[in-house]
C-alpha atoms as a PDB file:
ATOM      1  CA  UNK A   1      88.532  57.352  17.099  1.00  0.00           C
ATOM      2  CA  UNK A   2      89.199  55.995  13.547  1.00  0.00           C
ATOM      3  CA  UNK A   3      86.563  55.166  10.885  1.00  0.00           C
ATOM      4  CA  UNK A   4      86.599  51.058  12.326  1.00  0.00           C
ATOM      5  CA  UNK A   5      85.237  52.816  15.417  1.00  0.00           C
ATOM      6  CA  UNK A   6      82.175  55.093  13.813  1.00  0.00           C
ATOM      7  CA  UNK A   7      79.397  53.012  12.738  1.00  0.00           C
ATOM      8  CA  UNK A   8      77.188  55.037   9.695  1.00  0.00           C
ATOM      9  CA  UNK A   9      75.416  54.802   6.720  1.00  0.00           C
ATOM     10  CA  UNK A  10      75.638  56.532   4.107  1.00  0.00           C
ATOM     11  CA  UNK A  11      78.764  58.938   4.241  1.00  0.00           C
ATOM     12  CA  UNK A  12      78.991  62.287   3.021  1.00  0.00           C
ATOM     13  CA  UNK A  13      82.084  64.236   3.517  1.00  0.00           C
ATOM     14  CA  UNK A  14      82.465  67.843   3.312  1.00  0.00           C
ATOM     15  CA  UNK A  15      86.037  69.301   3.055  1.00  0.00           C
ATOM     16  CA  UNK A  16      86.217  72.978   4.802  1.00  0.00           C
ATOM     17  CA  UNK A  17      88.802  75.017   3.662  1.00  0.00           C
ATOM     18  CA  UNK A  18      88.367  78.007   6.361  1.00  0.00           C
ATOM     19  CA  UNK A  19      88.720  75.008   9.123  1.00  0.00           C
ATOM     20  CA  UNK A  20      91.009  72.475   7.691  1.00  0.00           C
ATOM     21  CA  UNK A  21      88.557  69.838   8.577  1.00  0.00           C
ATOM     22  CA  UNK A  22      86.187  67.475   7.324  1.00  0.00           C
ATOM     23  CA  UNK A  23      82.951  66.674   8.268  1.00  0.00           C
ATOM     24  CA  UNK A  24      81.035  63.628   8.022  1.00  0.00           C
ATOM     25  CA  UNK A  25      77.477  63.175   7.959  1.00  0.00           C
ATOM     26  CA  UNK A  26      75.510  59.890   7.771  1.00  0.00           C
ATOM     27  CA  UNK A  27      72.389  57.703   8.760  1.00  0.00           C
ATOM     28  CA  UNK A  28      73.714  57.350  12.422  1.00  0.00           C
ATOM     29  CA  UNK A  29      70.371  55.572  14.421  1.00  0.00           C
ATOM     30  CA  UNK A  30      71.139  52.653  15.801  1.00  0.00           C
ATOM     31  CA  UNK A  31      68.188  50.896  13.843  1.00  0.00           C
ATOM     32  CA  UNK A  32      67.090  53.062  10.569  1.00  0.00           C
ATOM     33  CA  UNK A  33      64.636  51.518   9.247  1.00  0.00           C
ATOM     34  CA  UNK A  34      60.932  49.752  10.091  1.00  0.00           C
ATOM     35  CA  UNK A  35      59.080  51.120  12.898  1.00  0.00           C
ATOM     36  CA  UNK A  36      61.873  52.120  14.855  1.00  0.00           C
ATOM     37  CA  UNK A  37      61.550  56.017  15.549  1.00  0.00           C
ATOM     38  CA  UNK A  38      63.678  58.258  14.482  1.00  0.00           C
ATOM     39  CA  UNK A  39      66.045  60.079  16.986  1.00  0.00           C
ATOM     40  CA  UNK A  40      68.656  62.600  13.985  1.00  0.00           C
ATOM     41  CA  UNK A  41      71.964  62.641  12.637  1.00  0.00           C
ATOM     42  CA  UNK A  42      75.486  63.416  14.103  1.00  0.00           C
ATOM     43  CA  UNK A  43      78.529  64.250  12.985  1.00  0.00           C
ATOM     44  CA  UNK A  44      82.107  63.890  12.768  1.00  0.00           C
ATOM     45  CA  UNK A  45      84.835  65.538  12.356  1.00  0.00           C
ATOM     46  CA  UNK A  46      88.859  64.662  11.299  1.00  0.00           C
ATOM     47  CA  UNK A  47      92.031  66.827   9.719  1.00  0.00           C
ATOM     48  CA  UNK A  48      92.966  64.002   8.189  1.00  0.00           C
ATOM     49  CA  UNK A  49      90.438  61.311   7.476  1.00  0.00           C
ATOM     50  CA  UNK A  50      91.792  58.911  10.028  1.00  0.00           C
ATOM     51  CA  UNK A  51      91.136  60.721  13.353  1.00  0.00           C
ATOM     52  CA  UNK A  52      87.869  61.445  14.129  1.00  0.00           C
ATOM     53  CA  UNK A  53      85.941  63.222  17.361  1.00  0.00           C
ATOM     54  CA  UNK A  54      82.428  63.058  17.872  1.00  0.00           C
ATOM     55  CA  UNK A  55      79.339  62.028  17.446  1.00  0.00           C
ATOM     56  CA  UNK A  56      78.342  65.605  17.441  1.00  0.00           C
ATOM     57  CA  UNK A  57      74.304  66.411  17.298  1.00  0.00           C
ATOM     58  CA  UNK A  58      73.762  67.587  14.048  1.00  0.00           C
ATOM     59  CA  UNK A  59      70.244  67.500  13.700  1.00  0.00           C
ATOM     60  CA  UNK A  60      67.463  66.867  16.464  1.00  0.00           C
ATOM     61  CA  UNK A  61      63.690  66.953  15.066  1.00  0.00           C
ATOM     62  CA  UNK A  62      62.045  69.600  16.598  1.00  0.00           C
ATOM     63  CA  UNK A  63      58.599  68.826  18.515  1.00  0.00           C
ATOM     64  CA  UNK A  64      55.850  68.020  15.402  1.00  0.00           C
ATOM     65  CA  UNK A  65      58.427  67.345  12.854  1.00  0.00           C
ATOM     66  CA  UNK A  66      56.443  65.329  10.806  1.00  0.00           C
ATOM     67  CA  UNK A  67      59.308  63.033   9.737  1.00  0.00           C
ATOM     68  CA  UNK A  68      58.829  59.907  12.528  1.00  0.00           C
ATOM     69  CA  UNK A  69      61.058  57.162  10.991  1.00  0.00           C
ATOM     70  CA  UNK A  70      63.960  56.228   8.591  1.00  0.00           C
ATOM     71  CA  UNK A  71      66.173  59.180   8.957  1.00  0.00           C
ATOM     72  CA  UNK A  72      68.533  58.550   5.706  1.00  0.00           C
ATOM     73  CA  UNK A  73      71.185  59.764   4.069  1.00  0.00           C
ATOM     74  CA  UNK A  74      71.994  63.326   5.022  1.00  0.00           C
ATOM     75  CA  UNK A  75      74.033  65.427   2.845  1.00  0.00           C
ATOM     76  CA  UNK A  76      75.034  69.304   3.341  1.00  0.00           C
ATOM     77  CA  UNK A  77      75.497  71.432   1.004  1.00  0.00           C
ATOM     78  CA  UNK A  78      77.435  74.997   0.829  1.00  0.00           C
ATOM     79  CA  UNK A  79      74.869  77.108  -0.805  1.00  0.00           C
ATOM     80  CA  UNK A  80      75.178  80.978  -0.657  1.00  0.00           C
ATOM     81  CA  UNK A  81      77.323  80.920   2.526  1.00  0.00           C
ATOM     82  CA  UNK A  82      75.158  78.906   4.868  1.00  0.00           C
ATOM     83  CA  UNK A  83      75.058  74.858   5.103  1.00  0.00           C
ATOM     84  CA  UNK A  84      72.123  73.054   3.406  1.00  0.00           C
ATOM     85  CA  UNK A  85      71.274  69.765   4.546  1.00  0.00           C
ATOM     86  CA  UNK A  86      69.212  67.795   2.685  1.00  0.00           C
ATOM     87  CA  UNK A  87      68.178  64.683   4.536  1.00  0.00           C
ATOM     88  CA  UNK A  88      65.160  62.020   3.920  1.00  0.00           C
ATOM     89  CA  UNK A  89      62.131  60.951   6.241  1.00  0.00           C
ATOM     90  CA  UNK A  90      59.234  59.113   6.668  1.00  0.00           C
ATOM     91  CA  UNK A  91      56.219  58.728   8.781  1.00  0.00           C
ATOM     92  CA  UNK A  92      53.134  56.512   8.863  1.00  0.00           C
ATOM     93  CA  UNK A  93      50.863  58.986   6.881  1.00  0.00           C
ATOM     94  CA  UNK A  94      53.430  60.889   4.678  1.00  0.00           C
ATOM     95  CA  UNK A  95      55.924  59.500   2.012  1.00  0.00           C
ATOM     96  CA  UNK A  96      59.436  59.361   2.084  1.00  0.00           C
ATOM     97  CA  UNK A  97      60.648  62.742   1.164  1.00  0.00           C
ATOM     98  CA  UNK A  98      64.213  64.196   0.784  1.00  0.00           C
ATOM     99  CA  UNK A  99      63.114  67.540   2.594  1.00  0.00           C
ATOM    100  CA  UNK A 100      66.290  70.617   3.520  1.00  0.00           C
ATOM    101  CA  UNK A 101      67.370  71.585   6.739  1.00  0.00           C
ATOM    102  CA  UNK A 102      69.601  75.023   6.899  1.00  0.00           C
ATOM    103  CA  UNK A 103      72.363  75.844   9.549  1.00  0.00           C
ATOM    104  CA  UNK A 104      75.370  78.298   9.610  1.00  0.00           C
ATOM    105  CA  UNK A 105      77.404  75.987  10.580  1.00  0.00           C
ATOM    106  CA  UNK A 106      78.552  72.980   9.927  1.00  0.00           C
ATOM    107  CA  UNK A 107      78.205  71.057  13.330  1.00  0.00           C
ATOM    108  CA  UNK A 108      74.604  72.791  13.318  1.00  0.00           C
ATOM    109  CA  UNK A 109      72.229  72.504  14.555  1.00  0.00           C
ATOM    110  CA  UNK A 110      70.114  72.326  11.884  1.00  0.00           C
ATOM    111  CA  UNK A 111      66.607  73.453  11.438  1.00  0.00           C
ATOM    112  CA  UNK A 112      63.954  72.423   8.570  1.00  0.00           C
ATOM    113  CA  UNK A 113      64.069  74.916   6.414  1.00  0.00           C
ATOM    114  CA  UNK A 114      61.562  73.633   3.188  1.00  0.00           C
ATOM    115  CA  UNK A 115      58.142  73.417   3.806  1.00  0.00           C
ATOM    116  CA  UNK A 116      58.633  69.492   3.778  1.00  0.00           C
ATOM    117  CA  UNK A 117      59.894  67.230   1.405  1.00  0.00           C
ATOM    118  CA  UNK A 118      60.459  68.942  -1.762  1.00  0.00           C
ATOM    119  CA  UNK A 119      60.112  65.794  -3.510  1.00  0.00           C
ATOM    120  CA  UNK A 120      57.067  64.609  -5.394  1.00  0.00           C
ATOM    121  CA  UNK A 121      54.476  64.143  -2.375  1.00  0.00           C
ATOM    122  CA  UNK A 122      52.652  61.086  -4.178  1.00  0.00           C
ATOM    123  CA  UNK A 123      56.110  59.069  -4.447  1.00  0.00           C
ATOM    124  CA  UNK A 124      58.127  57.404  -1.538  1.00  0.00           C
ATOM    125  CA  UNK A 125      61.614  59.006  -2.459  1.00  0.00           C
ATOM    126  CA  UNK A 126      64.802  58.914  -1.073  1.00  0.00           C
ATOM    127  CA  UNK A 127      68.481  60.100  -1.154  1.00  0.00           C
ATOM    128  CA  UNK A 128      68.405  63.548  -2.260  1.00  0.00           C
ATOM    129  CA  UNK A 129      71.058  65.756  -3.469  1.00  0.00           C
ATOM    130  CA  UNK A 130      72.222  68.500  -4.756  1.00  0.00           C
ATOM    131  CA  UNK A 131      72.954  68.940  -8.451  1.00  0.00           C
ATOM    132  CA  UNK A 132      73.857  72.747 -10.040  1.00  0.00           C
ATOM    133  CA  UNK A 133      73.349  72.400 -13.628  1.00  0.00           C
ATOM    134  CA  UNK A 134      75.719  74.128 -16.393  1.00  0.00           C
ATOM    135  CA  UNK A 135      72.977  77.107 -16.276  1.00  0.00           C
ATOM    136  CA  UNK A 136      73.285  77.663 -12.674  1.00  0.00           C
ATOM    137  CA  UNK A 137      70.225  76.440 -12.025  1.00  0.00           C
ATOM    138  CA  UNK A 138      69.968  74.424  -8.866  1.00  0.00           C
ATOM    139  CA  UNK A 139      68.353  70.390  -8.901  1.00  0.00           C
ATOM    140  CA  UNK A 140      67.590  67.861  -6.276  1.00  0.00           C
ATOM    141  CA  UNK A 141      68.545  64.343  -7.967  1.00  0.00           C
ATOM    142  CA  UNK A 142      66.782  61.815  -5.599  1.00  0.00           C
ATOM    143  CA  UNK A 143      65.540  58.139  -6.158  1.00  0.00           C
ATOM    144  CA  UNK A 144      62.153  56.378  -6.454  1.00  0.00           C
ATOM    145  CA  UNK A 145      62.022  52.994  -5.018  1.00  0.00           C
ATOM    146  CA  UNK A 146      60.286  50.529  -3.233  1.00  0.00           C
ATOM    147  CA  UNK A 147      58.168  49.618  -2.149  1.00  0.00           C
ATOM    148  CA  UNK A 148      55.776  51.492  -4.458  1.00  0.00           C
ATOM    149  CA  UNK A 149      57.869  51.371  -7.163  1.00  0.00           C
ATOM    150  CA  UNK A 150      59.255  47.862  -7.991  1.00  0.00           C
ATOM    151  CA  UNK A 151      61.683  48.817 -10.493  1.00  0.00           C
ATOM    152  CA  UNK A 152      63.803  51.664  -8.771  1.00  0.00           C
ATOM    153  CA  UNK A 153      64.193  54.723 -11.103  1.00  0.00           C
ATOM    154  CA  UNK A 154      66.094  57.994 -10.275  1.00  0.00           C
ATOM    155  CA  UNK A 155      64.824  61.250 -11.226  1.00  0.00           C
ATOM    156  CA  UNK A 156      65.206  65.765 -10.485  1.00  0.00           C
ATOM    157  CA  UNK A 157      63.467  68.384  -9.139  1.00  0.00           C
ATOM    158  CA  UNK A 158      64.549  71.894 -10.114  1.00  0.00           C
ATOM    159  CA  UNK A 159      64.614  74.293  -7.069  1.00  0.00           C
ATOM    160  CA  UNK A 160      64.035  77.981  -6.026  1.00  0.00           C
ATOM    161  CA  UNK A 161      67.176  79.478  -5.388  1.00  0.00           C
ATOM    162  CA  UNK A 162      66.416  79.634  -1.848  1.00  0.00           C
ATOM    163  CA  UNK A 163      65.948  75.736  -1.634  1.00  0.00           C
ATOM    164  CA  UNK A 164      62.463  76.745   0.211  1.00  0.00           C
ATOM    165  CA  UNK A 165      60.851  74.207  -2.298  1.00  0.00           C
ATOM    166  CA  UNK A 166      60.624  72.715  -5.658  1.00  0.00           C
ATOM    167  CA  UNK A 167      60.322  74.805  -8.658  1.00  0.00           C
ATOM    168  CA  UNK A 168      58.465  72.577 -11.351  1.00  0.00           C
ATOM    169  CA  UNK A 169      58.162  69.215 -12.060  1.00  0.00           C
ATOM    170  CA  UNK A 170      59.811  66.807 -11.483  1.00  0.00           C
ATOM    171  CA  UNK A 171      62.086  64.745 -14.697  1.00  0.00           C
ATOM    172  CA  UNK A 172      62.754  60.989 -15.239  1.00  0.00           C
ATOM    173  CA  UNK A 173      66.739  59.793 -15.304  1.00  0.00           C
ATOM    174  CA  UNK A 174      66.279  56.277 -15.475  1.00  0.00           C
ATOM    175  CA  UNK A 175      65.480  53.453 -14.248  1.00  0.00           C
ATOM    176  CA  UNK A 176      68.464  51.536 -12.433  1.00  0.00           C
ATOM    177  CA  UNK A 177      68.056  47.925 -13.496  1.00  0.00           C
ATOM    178  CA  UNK A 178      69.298  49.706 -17.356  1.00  0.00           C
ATOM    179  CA  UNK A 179      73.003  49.332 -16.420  1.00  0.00           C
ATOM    180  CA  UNK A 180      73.876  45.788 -17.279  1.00  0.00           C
ATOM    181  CA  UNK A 181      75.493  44.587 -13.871  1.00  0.00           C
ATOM    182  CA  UNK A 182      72.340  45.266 -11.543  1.00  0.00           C
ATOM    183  CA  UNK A 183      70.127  42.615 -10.087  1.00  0.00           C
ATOM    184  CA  UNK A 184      67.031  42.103  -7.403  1.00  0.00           C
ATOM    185  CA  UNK A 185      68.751  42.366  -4.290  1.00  0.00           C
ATOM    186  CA  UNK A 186      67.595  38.886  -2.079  1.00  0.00           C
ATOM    187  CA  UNK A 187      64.622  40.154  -0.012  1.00  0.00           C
ATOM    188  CA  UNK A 188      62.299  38.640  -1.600  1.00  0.00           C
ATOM    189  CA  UNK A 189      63.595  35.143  -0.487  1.00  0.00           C
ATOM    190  CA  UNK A 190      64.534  36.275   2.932  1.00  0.00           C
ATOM    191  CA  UNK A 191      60.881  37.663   3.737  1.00  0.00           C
ATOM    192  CA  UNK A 192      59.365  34.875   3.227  1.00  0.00           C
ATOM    193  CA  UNK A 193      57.819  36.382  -0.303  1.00  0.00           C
ATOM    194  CA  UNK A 194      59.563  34.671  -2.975  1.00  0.00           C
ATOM    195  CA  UNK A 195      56.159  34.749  -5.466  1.00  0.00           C
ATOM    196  CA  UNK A 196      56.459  38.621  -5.525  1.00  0.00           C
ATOM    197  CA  UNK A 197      58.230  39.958  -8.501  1.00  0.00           C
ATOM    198  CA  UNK A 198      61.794  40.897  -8.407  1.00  0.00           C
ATOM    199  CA  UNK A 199      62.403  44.048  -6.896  1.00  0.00           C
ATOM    200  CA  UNK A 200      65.395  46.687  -8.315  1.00  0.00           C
ATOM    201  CA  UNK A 201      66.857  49.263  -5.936  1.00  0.00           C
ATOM    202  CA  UNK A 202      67.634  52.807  -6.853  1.00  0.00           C
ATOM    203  CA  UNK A 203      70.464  53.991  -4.358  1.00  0.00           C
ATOM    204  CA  UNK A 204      72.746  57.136  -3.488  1.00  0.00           C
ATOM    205  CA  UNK A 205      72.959  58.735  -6.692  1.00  0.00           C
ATOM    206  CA  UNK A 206      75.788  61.413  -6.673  1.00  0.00           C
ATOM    207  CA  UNK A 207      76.517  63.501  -9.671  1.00  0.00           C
ATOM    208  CA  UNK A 208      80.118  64.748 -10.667  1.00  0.00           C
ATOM    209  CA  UNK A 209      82.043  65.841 -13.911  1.00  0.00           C
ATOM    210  CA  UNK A 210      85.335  63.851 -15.176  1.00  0.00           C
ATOM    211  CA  UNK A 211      88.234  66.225 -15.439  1.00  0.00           C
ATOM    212  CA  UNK A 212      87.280  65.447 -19.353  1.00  0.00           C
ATOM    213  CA  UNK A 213      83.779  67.421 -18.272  1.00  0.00           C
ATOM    214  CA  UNK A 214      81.810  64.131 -19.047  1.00  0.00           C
ATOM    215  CA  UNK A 215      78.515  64.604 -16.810  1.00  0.00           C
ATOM    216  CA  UNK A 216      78.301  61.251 -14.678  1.00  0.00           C
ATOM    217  CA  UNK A 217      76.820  59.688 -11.518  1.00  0.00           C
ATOM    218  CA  UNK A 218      77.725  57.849  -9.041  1.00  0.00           C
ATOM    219  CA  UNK A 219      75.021  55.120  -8.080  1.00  0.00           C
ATOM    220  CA  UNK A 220      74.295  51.983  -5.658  1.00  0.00           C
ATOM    221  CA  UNK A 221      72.335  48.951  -5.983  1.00  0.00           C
ATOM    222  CA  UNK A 222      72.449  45.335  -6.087  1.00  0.00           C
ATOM    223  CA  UNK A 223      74.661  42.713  -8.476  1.00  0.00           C
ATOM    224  CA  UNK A 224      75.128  38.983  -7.871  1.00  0.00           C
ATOM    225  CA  UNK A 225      77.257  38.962  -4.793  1.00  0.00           C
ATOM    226  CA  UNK A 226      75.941  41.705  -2.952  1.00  0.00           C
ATOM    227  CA  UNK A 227      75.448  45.747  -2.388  1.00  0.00           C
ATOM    228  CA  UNK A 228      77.560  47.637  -5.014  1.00  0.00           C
ATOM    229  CA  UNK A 229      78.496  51.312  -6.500  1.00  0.00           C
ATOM    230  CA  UNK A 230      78.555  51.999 -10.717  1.00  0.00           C
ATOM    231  CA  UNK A 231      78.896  54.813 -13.158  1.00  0.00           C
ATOM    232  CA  UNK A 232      76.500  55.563 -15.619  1.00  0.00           C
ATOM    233  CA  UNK A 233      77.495  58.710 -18.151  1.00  0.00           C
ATOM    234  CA  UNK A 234      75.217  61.313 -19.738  1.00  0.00           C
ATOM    235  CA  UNK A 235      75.492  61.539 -23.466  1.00  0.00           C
ATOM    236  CA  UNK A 236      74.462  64.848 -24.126  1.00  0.00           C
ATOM    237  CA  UNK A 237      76.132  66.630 -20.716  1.00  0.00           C
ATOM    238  CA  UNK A 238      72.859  67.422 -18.812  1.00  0.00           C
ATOM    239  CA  UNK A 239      69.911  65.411 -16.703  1.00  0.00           C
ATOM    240  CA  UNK A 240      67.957  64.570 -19.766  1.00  0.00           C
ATOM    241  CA  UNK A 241      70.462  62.438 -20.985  1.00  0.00           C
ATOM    242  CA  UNK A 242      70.242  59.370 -22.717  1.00  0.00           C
ATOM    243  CA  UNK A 243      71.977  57.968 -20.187  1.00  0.00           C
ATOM    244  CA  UNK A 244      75.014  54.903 -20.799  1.00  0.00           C
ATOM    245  CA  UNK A 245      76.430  52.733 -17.848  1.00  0.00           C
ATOM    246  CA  UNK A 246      79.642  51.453 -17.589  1.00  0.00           C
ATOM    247  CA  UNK A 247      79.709  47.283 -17.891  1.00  0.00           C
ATOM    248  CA  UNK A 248      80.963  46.503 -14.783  1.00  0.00           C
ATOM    249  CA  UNK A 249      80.773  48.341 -11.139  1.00  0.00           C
ATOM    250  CA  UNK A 250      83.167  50.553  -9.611  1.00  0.00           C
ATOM    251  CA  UNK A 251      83.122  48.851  -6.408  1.00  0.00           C
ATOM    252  CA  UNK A 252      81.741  45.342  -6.000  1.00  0.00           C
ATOM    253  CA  UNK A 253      82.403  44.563  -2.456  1.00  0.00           C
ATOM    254  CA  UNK A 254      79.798  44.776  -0.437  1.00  0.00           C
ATOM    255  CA  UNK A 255      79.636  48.459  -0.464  1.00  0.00           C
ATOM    256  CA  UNK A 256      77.894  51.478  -1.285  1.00  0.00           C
ATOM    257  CA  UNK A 257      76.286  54.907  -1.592  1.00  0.00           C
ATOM    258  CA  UNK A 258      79.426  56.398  -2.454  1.00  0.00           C
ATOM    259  CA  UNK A 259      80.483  60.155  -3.153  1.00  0.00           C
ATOM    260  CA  UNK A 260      83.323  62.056  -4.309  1.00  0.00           C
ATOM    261  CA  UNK A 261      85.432  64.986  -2.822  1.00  0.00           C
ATOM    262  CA  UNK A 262      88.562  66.923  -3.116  1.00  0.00           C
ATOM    263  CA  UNK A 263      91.154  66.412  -0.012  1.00  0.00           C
ATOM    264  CA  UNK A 264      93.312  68.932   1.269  1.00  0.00           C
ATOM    265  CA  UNK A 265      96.001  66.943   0.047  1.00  0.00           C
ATOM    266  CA  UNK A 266      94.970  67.815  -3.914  1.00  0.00           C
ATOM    267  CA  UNK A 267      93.712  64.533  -4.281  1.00  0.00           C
ATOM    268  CA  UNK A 268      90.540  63.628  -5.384  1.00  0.00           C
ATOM    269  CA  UNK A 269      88.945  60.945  -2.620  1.00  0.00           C
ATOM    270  CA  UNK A 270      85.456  58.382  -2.684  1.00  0.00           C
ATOM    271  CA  UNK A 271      83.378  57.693   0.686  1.00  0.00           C
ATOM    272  CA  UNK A 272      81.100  54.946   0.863  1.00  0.00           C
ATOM    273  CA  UNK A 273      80.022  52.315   4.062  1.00  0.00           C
ATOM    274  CA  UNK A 274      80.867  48.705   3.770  1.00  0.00           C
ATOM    275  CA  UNK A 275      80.121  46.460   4.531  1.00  0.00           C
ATOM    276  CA  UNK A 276      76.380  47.016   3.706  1.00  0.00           C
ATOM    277  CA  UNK A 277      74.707  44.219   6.113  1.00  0.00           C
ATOM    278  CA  UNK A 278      74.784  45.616   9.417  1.00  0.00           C
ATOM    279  CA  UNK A 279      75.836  45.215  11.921  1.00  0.00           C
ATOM    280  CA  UNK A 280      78.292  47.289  11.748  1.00  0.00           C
ATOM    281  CA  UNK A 281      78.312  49.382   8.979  1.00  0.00           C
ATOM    282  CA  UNK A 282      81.971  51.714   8.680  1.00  0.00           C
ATOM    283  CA  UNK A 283      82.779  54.592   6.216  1.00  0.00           C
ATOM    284  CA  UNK A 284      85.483  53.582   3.981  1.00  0.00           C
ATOM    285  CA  UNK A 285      88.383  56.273   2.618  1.00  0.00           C
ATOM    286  CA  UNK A 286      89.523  55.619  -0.879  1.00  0.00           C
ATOM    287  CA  UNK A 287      91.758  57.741  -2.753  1.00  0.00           C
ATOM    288  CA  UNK A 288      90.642  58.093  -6.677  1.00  0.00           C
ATOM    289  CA  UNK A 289      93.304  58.234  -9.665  1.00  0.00           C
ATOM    290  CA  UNK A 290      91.186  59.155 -13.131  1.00  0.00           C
ATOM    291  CA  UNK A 291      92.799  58.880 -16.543  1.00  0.00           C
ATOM    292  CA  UNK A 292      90.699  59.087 -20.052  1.00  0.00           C
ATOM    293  CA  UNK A 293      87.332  59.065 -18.115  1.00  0.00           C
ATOM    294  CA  UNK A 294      87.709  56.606 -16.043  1.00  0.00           C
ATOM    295  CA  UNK A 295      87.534  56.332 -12.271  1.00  0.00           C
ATOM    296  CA  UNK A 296      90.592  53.661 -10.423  1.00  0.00           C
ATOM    297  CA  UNK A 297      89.903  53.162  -6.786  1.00  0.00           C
ATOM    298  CA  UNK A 298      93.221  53.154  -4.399  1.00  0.00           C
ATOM    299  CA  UNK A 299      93.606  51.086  -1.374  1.00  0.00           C
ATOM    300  CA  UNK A 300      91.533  52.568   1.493  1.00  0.00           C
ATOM    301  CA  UNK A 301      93.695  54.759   4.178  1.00  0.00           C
ATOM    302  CA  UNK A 302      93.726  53.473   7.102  1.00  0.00           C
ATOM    303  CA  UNK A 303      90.574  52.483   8.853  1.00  0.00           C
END
């Protein structure tokens, strides 16, 4: 199969040196979201990002799991020679949480491994992932959003170095309507709720260092003509920030929650699903040039 033929949400790649393969992970249930229950994630696998095989079962909830609905955005992580996968869920009683599943390898099957979502248990959060600071020190960047918060804001959790839980509290980023291009996505008018006040969604943040080391990340939400990725750049190198945002997106087409990884090939390549309004949703391939800082996207390989 090629990517036109996988329908996800959400892709992650990871690159596997010992296997000469990549594996993608995404929000793969058929419906994701409302009261739909949730059923896990699969994943794919290719040599060379344009033939795939799968779905694979990557993750099936085990009997209890307390995570019932809107499995999102799974991302796995090598961490001390076994594959972290840190994944968000929700349930009628408990939060959205971004809680981490462990396996040994990377078709799984992987098993909850936190006690829970290590993210703040009074705040629905979402999108988790993984973020080693300069000081080796391991952090869970996730987002707050909707609807509890109205203005979507991104924020960290530090974490033991066994990823069993959180290891203080959490810190504030900031909050994603900041960078100048991002605007209420059109819910409101859609759902019948247009007196409500505009709402500003914190997406798929993903953290990465230019080749210039300038500490950035990688971030979707909403501008005038639909779903969309940006940059925004830390001044000072680490999560504290302040925080500045580049003027325009990256990509503005319909597009988002976007990462970055290195190819086999030496080059550097950026995942993300478009179009964003399923159905159906397809991860997108696109090779990345940087020069001075600054991030060009090339055409998409072949879909």
């Amino acid at each position: 199969m090629r990517a036109n033929d996988i329908k996800i949400r959400d892709p992650f790649v990871l690159p596997v040196p010992s296997e000469q393969l990549y594996y993608l992970y995404g929000t793969t249930d058929e419906i994701p979201w409302g009261d739909h229950p949730g059923t896990g994630f699969d994943t794919y696998r290719s040599r060379d990002l344009i033939h795939w095989e799968g779905p694979y079962p990557a993750f099936r909830p085990p009997a209890g799991f307390w995570g019932t609905q809107h499995f999102w955005a799974p991302e796995v992580h090598v961490w001390r020679g076994r594959y972290y996968m840190f994944a968000s869920f929700k349930s009628a009683t408990v939060h959205r949480g971004t809680q981490i599943l462990v396996a040994d390898h990377p078709l799984g099957p992987f098993v909850p491994h936190s006690d829970g979502a290590v993210t703040p248990a009074d705040s629905e959060c979402l999108d988790g992932t993984l973020h080693v600071a300069a000081d080796g020190r391991p952090w869970m960047i996730f987002s707050r959003d909707w609807p509890q918060v109205i203005i979507g804001r991104y924020s960290a959790v530090p974490l033991r170095e066994d990823f069993g839980a959180a290891d203080g509290a959490a810190i504030d980023l900031f909050p994603v309507n900041a960078a100048p291009w991002v605007c209420p996505p059109p819910w409101r008018k859609e759902h019948g709720q247009p007196d409500l006040p505009p709402c500003f969604v914190a997406d798929g943040a993903w953290p990465f260092r230019t080749k210039e080391g300038e500490f950035c990340l990688l971030f979707s939400s909403w501008t005038e003509t639909g779903y969309a990725t940006g940059l925004a750049r830390s001044s000072s190198g680490r999560l504290e920030g302040p925080w500045n945002f580049d003027p325009v997106p990256l990509f503005n087409e319909d597009g988002g929650h976007a990462m970055l990884f290195n190819g086999f090939d030496g080059r550097t390549y950026l995942t993300l699903h478009q179009p964003n309004d399923p159905p159906p949703e397809h991860p997108r391939f696109f090779p990345v040039e940087e020069s001075g800082g600054q991030l060009r996207l090339q055409p998409a390989i072949a879909s």
